[in-house]
Protein backbone atom coordinates (compact mmCIF):
# COMPACT_ATOMS: atom_id res chain seq x y z
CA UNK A 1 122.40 -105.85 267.64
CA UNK A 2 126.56 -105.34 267.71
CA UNK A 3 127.53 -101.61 267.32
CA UNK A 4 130.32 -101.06 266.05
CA UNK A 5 133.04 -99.54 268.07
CA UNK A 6 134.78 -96.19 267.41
CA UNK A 7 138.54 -95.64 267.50
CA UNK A 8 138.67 -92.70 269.77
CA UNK A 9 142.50 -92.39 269.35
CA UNK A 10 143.41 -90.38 266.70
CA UNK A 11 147.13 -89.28 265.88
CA UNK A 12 147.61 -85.27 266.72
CA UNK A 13 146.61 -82.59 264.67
CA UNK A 14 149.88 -81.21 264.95
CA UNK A 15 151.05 -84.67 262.83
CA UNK A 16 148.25 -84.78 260.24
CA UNK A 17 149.05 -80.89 259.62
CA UNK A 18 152.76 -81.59 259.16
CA UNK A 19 151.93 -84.59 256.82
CA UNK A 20 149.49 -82.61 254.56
CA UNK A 21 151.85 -79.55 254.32
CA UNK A 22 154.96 -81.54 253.83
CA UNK A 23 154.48 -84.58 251.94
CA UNK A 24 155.58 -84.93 248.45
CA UNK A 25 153.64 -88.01 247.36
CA UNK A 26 150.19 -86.54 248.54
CA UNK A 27 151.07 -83.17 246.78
CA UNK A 28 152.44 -84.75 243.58
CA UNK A 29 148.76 -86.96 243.76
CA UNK A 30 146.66 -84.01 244.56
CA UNK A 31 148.50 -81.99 241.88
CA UNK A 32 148.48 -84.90 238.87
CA UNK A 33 144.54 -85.52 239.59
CA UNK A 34 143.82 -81.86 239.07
CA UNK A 35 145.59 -81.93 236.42
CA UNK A 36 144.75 -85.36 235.07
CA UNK A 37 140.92 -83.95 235.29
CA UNK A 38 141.93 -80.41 233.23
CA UNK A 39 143.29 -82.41 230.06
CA UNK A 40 141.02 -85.11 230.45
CA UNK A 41 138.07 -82.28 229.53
CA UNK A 42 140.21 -80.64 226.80
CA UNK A 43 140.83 -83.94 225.46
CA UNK A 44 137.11 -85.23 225.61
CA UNK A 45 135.69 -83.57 222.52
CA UNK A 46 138.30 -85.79 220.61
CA UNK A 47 137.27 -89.36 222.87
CA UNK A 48 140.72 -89.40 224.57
CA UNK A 49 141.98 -89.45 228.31
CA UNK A 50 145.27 -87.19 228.71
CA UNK A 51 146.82 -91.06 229.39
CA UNK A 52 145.87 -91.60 225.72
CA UNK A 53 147.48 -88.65 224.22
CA UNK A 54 150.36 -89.36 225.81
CA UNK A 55 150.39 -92.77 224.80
CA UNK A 56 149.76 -91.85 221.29
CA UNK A 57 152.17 -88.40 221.58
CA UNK A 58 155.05 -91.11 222.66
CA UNK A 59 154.32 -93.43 219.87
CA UNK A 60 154.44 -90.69 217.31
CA UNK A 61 157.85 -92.08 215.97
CA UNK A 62 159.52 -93.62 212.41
CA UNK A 63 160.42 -97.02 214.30
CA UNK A 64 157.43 -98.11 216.23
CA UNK A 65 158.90 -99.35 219.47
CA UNK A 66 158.39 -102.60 221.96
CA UNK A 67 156.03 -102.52 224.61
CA UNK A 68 158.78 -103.39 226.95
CA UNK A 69 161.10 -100.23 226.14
CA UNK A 70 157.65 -98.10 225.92
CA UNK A 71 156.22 -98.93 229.34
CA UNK A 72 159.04 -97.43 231.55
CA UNK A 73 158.79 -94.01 229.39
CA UNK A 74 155.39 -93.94 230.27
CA UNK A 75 156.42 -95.15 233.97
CA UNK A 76 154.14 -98.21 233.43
CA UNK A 77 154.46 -101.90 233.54
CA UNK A 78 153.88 -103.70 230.39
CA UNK A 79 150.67 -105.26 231.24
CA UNK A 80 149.09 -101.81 231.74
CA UNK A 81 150.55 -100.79 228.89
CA UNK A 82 149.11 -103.58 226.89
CA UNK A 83 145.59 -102.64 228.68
CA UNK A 84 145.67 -99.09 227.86
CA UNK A 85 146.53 -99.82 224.30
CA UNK A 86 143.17 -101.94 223.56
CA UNK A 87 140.68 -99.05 223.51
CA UNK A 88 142.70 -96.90 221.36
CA UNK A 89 143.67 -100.72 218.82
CA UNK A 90 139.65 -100.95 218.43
CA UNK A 91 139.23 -97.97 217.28
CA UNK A 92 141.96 -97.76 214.76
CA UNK A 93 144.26 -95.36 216.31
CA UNK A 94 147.14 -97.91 217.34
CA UNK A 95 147.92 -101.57 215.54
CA UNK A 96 149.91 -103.94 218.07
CA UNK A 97 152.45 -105.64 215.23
CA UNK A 98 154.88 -108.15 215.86
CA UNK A 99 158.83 -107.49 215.82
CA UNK A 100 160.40 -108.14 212.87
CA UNK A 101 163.99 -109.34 214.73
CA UNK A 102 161.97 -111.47 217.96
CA UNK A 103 158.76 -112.74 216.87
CA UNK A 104 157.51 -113.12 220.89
CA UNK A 105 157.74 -109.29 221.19
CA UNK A 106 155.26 -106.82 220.04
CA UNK A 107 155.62 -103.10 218.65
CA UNK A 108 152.85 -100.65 219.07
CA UNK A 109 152.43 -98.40 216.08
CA UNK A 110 150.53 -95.30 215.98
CA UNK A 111 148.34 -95.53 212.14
CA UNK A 112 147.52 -92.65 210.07
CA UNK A 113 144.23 -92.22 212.02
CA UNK A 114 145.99 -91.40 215.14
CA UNK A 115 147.53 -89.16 213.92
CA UNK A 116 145.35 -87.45 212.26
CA UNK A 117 143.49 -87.17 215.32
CA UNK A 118 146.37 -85.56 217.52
CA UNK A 119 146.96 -82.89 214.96
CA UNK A 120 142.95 -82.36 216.08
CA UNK A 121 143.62 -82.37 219.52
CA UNK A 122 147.01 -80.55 219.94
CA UNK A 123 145.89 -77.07 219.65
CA UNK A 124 143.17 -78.16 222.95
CA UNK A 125 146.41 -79.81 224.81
CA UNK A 126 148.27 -76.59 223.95
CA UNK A 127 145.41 -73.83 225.14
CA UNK A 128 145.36 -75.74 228.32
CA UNK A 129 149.21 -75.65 228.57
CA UNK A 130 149.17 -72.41 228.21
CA UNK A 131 146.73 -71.33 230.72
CA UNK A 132 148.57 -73.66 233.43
CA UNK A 133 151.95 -71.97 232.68
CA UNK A 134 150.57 -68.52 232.19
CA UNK A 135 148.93 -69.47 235.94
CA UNK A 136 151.94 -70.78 237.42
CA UNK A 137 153.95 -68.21 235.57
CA UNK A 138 157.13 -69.08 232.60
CA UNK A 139 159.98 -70.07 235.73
CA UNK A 140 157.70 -71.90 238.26
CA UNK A 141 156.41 -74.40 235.33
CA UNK A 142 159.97 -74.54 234.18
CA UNK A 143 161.36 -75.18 237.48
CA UNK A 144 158.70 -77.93 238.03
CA UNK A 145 159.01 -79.78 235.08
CA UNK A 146 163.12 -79.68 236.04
CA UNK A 147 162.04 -81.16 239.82
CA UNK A 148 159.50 -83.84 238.82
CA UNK A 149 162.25 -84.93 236.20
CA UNK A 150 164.28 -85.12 238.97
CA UNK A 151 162.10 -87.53 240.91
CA UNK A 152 162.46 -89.82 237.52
């Protein structure tokens, strides 16, 4: 029988400290899972993932736009996009329609249903917002959502 070998070598501590209390990409990932896992529990009584409201929240508009303008406000590609959308098309929340002006290209509209189910879900979204920036206090949340902008 082969046992596997061990890498004995590992980098300083001094390194891996610096890295976990200094970089912004594991703290923005860290941060955005909590998160992601808060709103995704206010959002389940109504079936959706916070990546759902979102979706739908972004959609809420007169002129239903193209996937391909859609997908970088949602800093997504277009296939995910299109992925994400299926769940919430099969159960009548969204309708995928065709553009009007370029027949290739599809809109994503947001139907009476889904809307009526945000107004449900808004006032959980907004309890939960309000407990985060009652936490992090009025200027910290302010000044965060001014520095993640920032990163956009």
């Amino acid at each position: 029988m082969i046992m596997p070998t061990s890498n004995t070598e590992t980098l300083p501590a001094a390194t891996v400290h610096h890295i976990r209390d200094t970089c912004l990409c594991l703290a923005t990932q860290r941060a955005a899972r909590a998160l992601a896992r808060r709103f995704d529990a206010a959002l389940r009584p109504f079936g959706l993932t916070h990546g759902q409201f979102s979706l739908m929240v972004a959609l809420n508009r007169p002129e239903p736009p193209p996937i391909g303008r859609l997908a970088p406000f949602l800093a997504m590609d277009a296939s995910t996009l299109t992925a994400a959308v299926k769940p919430l098309e099969r159960r009548g929340l969204l309708r995928i329609i065709a553009d009007t002006q370029d027949r290739r290209s599809r809109r994503v509209q947001i139907t009476p249903e889904g809307v009526s189910l945000l107004r449900d879900a808004i006032p959980a979204w907004q309890a939960t917002h309000a407990t985060l920036d009652a936490g992090l206090g009025h200027d910290a949340a302010d000044a965060l959502r001014q520095g993640l902008a920032t990163v956009l």
